[in-house]
PDB file of N, CA and C in Angstrom:
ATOM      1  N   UNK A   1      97.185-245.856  -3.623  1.00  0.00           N
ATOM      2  CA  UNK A   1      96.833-246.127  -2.248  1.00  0.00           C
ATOM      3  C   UNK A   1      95.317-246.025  -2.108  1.00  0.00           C
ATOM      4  N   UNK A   2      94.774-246.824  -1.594  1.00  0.00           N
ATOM      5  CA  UNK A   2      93.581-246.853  -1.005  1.00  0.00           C
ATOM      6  C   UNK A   2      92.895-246.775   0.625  1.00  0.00           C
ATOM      7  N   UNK A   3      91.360-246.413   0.952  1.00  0.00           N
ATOM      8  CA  UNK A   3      91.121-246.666   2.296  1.00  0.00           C
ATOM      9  C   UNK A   3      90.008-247.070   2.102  1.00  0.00           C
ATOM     10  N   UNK A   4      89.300-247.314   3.603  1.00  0.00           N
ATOM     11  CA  UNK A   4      88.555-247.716   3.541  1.00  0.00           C
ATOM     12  C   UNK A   4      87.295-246.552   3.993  1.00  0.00           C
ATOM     13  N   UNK A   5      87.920-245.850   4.468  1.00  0.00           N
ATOM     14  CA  UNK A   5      86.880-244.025   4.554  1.00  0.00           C
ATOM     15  C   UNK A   5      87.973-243.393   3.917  1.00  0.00           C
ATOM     16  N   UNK A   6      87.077-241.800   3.625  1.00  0.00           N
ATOM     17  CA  UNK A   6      87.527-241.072   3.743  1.00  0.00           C
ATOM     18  C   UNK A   6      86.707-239.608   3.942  1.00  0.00           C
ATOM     19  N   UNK A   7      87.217-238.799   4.973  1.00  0.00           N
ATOM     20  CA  UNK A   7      87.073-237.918   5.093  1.00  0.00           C
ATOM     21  C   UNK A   7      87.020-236.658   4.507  1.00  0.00           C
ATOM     22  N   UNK A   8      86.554-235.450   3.831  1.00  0.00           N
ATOM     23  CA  UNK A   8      86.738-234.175   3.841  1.00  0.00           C
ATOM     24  C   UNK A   8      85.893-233.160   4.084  1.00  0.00           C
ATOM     25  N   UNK A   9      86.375-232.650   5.005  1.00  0.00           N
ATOM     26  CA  UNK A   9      85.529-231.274   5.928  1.00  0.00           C
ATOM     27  C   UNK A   9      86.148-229.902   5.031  1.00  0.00           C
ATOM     28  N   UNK A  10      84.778-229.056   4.836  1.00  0.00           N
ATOM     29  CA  UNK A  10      85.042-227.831   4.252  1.00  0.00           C
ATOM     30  C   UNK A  10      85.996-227.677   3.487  1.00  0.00           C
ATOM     31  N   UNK A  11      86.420-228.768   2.787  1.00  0.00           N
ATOM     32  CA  UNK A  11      87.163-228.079   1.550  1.00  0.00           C
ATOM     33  C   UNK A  11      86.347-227.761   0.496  1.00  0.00           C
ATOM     34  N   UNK A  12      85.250-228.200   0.285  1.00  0.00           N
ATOM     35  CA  UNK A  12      84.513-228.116  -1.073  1.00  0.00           C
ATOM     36  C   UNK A  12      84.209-226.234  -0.704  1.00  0.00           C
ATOM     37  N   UNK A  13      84.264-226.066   0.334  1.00  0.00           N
ATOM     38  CA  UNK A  13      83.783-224.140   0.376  1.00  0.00           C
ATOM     39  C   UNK A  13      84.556-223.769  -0.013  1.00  0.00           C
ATOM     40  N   UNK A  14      85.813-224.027  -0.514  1.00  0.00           N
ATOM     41  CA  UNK A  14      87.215-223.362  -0.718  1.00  0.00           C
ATOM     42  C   UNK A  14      87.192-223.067  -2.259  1.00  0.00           C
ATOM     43  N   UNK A  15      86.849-224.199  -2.899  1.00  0.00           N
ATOM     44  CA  UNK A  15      87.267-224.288  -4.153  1.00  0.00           C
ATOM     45  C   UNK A  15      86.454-223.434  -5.269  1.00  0.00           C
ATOM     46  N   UNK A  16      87.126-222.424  -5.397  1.00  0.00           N
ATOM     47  CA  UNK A  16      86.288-221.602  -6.451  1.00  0.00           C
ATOM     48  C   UNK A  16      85.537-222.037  -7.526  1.00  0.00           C
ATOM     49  N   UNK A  17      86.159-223.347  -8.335  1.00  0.00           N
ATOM     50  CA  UNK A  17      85.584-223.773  -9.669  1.00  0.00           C
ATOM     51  C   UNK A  17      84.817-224.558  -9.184  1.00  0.00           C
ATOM     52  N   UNK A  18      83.890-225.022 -10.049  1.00  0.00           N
ATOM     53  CA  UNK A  18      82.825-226.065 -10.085  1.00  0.00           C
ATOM     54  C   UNK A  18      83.525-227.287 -10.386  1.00  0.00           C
ATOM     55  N   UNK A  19      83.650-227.290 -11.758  1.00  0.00           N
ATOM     56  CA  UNK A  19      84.781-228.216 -12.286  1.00  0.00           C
ATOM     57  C   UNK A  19      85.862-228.903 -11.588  1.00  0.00           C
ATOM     58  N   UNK A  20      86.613-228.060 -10.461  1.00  0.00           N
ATOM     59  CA  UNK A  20      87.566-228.711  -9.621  1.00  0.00           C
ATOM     60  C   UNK A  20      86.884-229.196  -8.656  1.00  0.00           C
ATOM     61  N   UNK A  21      85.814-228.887  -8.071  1.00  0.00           N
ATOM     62  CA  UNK A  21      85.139-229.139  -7.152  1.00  0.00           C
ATOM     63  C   UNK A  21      84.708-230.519  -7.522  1.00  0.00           C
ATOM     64  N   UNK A  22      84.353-231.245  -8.803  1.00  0.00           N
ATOM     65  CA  UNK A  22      83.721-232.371  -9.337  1.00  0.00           C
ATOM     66  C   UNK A  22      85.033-233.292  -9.199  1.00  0.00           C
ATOM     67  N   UNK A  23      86.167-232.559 -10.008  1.00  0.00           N
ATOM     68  CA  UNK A  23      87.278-233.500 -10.343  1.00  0.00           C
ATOM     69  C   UNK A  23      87.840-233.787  -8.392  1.00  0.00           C
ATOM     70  N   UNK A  24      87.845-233.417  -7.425  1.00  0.00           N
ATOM     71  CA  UNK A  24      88.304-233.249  -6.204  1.00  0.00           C
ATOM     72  C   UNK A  24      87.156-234.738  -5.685  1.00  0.00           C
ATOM     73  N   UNK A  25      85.466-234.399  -6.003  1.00  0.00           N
ATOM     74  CA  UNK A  25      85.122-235.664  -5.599  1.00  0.00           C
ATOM     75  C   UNK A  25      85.454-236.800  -6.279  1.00  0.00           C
ATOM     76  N   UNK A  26      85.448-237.143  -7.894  1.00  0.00           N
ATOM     77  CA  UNK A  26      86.073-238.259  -8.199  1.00  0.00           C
ATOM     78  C   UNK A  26      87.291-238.686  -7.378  1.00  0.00           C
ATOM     79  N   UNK A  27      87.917-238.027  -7.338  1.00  0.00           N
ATOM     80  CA  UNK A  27      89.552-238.625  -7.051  1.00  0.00           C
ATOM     81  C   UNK A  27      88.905-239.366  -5.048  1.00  0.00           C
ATOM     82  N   UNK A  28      88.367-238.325  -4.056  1.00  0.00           N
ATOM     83  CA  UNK A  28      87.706-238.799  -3.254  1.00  0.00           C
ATOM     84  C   UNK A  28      87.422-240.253  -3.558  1.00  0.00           C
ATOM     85  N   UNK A  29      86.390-240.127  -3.872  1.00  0.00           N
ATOM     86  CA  UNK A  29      85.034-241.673  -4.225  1.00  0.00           C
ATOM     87  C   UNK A  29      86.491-242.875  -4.803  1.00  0.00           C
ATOM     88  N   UNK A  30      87.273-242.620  -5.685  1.00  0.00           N
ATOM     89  CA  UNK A  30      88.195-243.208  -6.252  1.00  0.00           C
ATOM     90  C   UNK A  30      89.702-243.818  -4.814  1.00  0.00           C
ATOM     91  N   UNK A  31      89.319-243.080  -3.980  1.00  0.00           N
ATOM     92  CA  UNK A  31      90.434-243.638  -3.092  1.00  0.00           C
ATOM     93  C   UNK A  31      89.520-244.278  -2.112  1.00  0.00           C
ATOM     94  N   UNK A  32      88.494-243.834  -1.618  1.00  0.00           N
ATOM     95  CA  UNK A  32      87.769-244.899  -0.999  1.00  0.00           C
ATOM     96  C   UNK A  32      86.455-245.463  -1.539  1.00  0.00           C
ATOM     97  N   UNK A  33      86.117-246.477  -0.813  1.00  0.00           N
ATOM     98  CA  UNK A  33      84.515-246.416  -1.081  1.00  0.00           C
ATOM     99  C   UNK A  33      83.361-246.061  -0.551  1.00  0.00           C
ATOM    100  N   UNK A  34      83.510-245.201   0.693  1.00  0.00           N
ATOM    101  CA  UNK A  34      82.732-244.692   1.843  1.00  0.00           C
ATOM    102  C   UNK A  34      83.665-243.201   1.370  1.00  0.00           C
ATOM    103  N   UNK A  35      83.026-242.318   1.324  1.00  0.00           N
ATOM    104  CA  UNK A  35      83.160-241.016   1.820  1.00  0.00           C
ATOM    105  C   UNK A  35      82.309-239.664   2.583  1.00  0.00           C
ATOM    106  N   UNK A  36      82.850-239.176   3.384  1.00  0.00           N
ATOM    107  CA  UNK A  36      82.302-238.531   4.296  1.00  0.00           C
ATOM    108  C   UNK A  36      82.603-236.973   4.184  1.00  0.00           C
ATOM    109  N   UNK A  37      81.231-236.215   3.529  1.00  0.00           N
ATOM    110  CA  UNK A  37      81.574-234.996   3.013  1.00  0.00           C
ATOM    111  C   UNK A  37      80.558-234.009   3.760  1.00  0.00           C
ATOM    112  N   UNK A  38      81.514-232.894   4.115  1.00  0.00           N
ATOM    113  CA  UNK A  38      81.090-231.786   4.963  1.00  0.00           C
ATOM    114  C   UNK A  38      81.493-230.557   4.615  1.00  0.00           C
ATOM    115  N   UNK A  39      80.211-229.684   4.217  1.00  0.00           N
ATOM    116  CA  UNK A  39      80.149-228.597   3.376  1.00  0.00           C
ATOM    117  C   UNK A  39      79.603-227.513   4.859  1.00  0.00           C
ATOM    118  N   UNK A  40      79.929-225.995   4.810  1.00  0.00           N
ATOM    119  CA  UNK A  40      79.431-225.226   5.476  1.00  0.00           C
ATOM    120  C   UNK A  40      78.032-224.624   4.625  1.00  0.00           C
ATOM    121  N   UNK A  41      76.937-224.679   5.850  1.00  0.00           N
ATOM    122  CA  UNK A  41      75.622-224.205   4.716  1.00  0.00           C
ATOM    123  C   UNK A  41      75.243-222.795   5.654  1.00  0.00           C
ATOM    124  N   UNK A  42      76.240-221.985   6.302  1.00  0.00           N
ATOM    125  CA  UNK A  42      75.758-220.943   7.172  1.00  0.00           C
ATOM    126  C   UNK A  42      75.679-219.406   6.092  1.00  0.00           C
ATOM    127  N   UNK A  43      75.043-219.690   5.348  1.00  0.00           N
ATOM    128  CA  UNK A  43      74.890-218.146   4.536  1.00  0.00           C
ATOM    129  C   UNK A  43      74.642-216.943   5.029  1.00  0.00           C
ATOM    130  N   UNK A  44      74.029-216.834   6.394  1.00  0.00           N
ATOM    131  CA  UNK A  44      74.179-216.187   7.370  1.00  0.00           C
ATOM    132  C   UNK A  44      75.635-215.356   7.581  1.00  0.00           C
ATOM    133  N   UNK A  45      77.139-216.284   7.816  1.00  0.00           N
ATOM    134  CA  UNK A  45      77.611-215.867   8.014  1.00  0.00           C
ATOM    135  C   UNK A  45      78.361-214.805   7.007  1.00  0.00           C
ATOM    136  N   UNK A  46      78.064-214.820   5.960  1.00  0.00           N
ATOM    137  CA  UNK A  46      78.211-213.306   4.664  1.00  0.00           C
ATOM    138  C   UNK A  46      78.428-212.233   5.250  1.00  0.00           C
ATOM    139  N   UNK A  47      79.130-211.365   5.565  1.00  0.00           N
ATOM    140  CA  UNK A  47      79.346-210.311   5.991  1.00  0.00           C
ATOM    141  C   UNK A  47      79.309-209.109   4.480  1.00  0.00           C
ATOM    142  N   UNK A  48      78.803-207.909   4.743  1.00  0.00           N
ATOM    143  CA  UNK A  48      78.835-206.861   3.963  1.00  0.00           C
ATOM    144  C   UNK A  48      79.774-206.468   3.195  1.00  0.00           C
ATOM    145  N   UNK A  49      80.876-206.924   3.793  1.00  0.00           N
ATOM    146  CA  UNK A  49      81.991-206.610   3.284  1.00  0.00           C
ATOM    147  C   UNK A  49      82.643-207.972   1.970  1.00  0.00           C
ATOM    148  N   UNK A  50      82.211-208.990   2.161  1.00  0.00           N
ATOM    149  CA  UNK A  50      82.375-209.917   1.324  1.00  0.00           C
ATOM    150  C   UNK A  50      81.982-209.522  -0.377  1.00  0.00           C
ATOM    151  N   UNK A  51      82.323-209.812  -1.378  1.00  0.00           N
ATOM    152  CA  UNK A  51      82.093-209.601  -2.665  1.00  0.00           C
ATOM    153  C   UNK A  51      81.897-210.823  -3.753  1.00  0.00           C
ATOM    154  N   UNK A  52      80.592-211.052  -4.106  1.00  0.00           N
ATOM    155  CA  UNK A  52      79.783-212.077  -4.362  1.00  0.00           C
ATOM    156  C   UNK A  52      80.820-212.209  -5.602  1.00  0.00           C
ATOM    157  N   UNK A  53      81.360-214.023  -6.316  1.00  0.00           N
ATOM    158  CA  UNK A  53      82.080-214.152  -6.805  1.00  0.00           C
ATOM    159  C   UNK A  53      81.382-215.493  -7.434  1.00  0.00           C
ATOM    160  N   UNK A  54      81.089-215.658  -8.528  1.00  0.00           N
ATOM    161  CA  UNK A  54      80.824-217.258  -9.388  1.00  0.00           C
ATOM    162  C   UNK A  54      79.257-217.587  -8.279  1.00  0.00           C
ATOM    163  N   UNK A  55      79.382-218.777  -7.960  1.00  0.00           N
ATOM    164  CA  UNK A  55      78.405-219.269  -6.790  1.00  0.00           C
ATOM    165  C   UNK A  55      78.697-218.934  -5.571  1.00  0.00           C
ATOM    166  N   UNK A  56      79.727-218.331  -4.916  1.00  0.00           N
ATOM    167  CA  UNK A  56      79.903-217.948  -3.675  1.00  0.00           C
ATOM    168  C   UNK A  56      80.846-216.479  -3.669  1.00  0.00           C
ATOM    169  N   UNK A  57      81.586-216.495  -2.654  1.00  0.00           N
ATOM    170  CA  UNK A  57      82.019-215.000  -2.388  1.00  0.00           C
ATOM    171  C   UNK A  57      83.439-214.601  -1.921  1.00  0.00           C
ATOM    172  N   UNK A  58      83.807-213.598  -2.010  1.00  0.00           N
ATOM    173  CA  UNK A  58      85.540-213.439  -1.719  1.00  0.00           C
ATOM    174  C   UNK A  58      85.444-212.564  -0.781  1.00  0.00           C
ATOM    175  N   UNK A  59      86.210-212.843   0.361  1.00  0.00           N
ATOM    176  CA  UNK A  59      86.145-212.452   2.006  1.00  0.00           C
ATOM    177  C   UNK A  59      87.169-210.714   1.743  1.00  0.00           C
ATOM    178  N   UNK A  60      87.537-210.027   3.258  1.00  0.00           N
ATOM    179  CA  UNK A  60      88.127-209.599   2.378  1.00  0.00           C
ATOM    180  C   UNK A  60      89.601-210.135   2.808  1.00  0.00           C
ATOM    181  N   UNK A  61      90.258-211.088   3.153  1.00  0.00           N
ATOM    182  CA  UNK A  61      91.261-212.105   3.333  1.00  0.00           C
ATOM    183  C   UNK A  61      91.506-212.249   2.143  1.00  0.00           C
ATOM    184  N   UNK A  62      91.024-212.354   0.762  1.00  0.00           N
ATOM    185  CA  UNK A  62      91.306-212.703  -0.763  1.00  0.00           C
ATOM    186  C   UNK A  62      90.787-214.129  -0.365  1.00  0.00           C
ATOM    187  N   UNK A  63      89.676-214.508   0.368  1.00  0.00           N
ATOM    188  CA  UNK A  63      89.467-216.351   0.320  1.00  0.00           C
ATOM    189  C   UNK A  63      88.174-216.519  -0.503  1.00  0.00           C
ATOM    190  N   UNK A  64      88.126-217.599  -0.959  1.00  0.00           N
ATOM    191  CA  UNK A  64      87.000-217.857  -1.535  1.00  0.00           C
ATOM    192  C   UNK A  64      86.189-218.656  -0.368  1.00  0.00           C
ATOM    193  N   UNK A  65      84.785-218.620  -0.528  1.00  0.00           N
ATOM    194  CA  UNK A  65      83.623-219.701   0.421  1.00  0.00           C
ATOM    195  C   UNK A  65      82.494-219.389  -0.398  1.00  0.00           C
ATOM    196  N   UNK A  66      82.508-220.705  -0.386  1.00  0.00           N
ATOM    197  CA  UNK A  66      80.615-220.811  -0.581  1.00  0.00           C
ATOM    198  C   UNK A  66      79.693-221.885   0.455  1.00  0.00           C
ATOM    199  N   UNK A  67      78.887-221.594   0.348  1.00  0.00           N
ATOM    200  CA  UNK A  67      77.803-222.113   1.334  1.00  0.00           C
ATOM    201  C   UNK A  67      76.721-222.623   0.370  1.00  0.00           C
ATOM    202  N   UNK A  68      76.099-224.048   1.255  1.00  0.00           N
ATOM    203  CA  UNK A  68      75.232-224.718   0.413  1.00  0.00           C
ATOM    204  C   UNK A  68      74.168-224.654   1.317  1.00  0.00           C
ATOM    205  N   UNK A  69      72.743-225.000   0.513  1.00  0.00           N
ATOM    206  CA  UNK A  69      71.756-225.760   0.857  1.00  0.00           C
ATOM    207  C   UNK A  69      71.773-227.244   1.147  1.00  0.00           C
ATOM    208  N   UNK A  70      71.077-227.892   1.530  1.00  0.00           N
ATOM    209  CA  UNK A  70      70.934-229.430   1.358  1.00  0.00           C
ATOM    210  C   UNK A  70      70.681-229.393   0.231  1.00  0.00           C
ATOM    211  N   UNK A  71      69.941-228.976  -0.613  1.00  0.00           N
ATOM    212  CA  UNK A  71      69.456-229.176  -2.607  1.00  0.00           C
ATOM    213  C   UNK A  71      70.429-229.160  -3.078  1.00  0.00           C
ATOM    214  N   UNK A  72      71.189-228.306  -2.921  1.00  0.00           N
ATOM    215  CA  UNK A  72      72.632-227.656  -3.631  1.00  0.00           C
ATOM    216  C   UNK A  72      73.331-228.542  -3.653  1.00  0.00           C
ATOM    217  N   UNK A  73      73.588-229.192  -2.015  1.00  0.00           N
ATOM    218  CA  UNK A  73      75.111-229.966  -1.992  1.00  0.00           C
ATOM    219  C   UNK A  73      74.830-231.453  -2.805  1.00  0.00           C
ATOM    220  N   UNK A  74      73.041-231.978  -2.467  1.00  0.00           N
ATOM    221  CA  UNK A  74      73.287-233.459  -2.954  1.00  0.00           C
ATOM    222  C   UNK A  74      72.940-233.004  -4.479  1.00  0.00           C
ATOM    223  N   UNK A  75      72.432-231.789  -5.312  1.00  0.00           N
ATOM    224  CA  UNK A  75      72.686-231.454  -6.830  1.00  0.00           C
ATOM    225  C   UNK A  75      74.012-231.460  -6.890  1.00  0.00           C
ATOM    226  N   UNK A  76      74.847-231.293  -6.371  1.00  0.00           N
ATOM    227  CA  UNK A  76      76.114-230.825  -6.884  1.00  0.00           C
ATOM    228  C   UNK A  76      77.057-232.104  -6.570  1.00  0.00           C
ATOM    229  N   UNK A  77      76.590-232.766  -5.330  1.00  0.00           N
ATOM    230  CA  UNK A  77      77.525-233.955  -5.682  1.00  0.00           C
ATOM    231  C   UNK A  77      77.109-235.624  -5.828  1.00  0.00           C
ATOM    232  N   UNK A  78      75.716-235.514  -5.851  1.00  0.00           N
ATOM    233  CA  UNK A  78      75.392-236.757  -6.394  1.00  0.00           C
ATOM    234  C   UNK A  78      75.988-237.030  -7.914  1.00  0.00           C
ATOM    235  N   UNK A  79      76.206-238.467  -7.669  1.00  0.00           N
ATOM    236  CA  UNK A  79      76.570-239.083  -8.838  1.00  0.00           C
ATOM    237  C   UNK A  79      76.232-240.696  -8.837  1.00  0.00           C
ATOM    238  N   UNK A  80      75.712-240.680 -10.738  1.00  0.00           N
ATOM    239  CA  UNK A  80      75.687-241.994 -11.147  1.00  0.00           C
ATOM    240  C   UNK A  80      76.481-243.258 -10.368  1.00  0.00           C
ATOM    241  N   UNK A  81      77.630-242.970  -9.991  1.00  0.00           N
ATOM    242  CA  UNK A  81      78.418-244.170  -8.928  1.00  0.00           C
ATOM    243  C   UNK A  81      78.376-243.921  -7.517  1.00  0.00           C
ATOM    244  N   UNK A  82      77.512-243.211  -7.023  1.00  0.00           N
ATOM    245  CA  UNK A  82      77.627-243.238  -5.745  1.00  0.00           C
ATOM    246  C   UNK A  82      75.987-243.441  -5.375  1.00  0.00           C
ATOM    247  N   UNK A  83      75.673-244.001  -4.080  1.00  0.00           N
ATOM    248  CA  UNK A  83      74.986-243.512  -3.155  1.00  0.00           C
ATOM    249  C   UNK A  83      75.056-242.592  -2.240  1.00  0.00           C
ATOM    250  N   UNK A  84      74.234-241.455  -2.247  1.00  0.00           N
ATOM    251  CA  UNK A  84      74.515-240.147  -1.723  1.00  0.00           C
ATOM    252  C   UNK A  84      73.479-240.790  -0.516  1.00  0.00           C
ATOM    253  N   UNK A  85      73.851-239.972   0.206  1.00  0.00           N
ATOM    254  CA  UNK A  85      72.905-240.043   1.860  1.00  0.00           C
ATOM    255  C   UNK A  85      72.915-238.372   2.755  1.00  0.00           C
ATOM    256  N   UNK A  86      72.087-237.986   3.165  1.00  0.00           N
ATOM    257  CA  UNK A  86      72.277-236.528   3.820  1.00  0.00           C
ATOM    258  C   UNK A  86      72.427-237.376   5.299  1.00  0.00           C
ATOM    259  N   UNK A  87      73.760-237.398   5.824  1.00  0.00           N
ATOM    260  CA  UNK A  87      73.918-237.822   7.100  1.00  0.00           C
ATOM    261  C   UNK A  87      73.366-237.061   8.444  1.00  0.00           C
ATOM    262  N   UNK A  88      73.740-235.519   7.658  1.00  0.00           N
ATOM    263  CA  UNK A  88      73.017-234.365   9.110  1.00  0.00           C
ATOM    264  C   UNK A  88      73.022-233.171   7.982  1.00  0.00           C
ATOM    265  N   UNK A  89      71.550-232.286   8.755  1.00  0.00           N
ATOM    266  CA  UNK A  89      72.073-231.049   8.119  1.00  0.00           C
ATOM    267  C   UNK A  89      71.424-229.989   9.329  1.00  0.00           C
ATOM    268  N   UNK A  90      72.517-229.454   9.624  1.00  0.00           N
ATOM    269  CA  UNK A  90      72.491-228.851  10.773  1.00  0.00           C
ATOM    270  C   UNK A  90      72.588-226.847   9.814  1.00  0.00           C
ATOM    271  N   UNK A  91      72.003-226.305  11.265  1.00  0.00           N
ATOM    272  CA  UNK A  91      72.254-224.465  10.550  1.00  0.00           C
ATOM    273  C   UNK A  91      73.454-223.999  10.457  1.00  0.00           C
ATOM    274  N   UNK A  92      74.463-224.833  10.787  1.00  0.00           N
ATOM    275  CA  UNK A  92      76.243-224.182   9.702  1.00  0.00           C
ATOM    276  C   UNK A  92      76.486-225.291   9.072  1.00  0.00           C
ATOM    277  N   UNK A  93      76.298-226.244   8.813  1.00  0.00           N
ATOM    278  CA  UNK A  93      77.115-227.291   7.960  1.00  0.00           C
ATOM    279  C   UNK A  93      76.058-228.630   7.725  1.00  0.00           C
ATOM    280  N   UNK A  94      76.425-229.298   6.530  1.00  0.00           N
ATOM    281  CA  UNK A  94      76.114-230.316   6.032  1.00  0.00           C
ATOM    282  C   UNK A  94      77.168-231.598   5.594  1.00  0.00           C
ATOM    283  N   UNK A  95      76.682-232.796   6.277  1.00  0.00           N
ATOM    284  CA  UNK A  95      77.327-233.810   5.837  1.00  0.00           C
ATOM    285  C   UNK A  95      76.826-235.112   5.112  1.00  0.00           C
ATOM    286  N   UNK A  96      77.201-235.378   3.771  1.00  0.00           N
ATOM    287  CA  UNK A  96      76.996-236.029   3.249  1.00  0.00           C
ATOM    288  C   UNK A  96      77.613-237.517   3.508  1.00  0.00           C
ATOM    289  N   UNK A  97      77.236-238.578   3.100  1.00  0.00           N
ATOM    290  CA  UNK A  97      77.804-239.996   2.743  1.00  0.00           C
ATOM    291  C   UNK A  97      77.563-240.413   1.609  1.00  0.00           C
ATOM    292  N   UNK A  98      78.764-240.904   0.900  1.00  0.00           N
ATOM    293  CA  UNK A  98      78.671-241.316  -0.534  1.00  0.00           C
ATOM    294  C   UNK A  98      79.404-242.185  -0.284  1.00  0.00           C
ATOM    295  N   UNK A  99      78.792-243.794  -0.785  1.00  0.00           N
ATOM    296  CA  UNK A  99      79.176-244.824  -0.883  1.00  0.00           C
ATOM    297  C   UNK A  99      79.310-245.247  -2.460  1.00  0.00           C
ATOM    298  N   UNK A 100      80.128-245.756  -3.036  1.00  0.00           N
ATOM    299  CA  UNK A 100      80.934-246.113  -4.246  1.00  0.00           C
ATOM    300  C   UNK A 100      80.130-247.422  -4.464  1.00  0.00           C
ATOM    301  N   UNK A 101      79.433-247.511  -5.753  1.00  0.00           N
ATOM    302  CA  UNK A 101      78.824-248.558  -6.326  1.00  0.00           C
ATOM    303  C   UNK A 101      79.695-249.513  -7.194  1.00  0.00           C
ATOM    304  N   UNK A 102      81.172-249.181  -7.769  1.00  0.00           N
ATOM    305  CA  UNK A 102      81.846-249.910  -8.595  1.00  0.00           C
ATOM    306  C   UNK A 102      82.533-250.762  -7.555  1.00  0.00           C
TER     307      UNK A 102
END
């Protein structure tokens, strides 16, 4: 199945691995050719009680989050087949556009 957008809000804060985090945008970029990606960048919101884990941190809910920079998010998800675009980057969240070159 294909579209013609696609959406995903704050899941990339979820995902503990890097690796899944990469394989999660292929499959993205692969169902559409416009995608619309929104990362939380409020590092602020870290509370004391959180316990720093890989690149981000474990609540004490047992959740994982991480929070980006603008550097971070278009290092981490630019790619050779896409055009990356910083659509907004606001003080809790960032949204990217990646348009599919194949």
């Amino acid at each position: 199945m294909t579209y013609s957008v696609v959406t995903c809000n704050y899941v990339m804060n979820v995902i503990e691995n890097a690796r899944e985090r990469s394989d999660v945008l292929h499959t993205l970029v692969n169902l559409a050719p416009v995608v619309y990606l929104t990362v939380r960048a409020d590092a602020k919101a870290v509370k004391p009680t959180w316990t720093k884990y890989g690149d981000g941190y474990i609540t004490p809910n047992k959740t994982f989050q991480k929070f980006y920079t603008v550097d971070e998010a278009v290092r981490e998800f630019a790619r050779p087949f896409v055009t990356l675009t910083v659509e907004h980057a606001g003080a809790s969240e960032i949204m990217l556009k990646l348009e599919r070159n194949y």
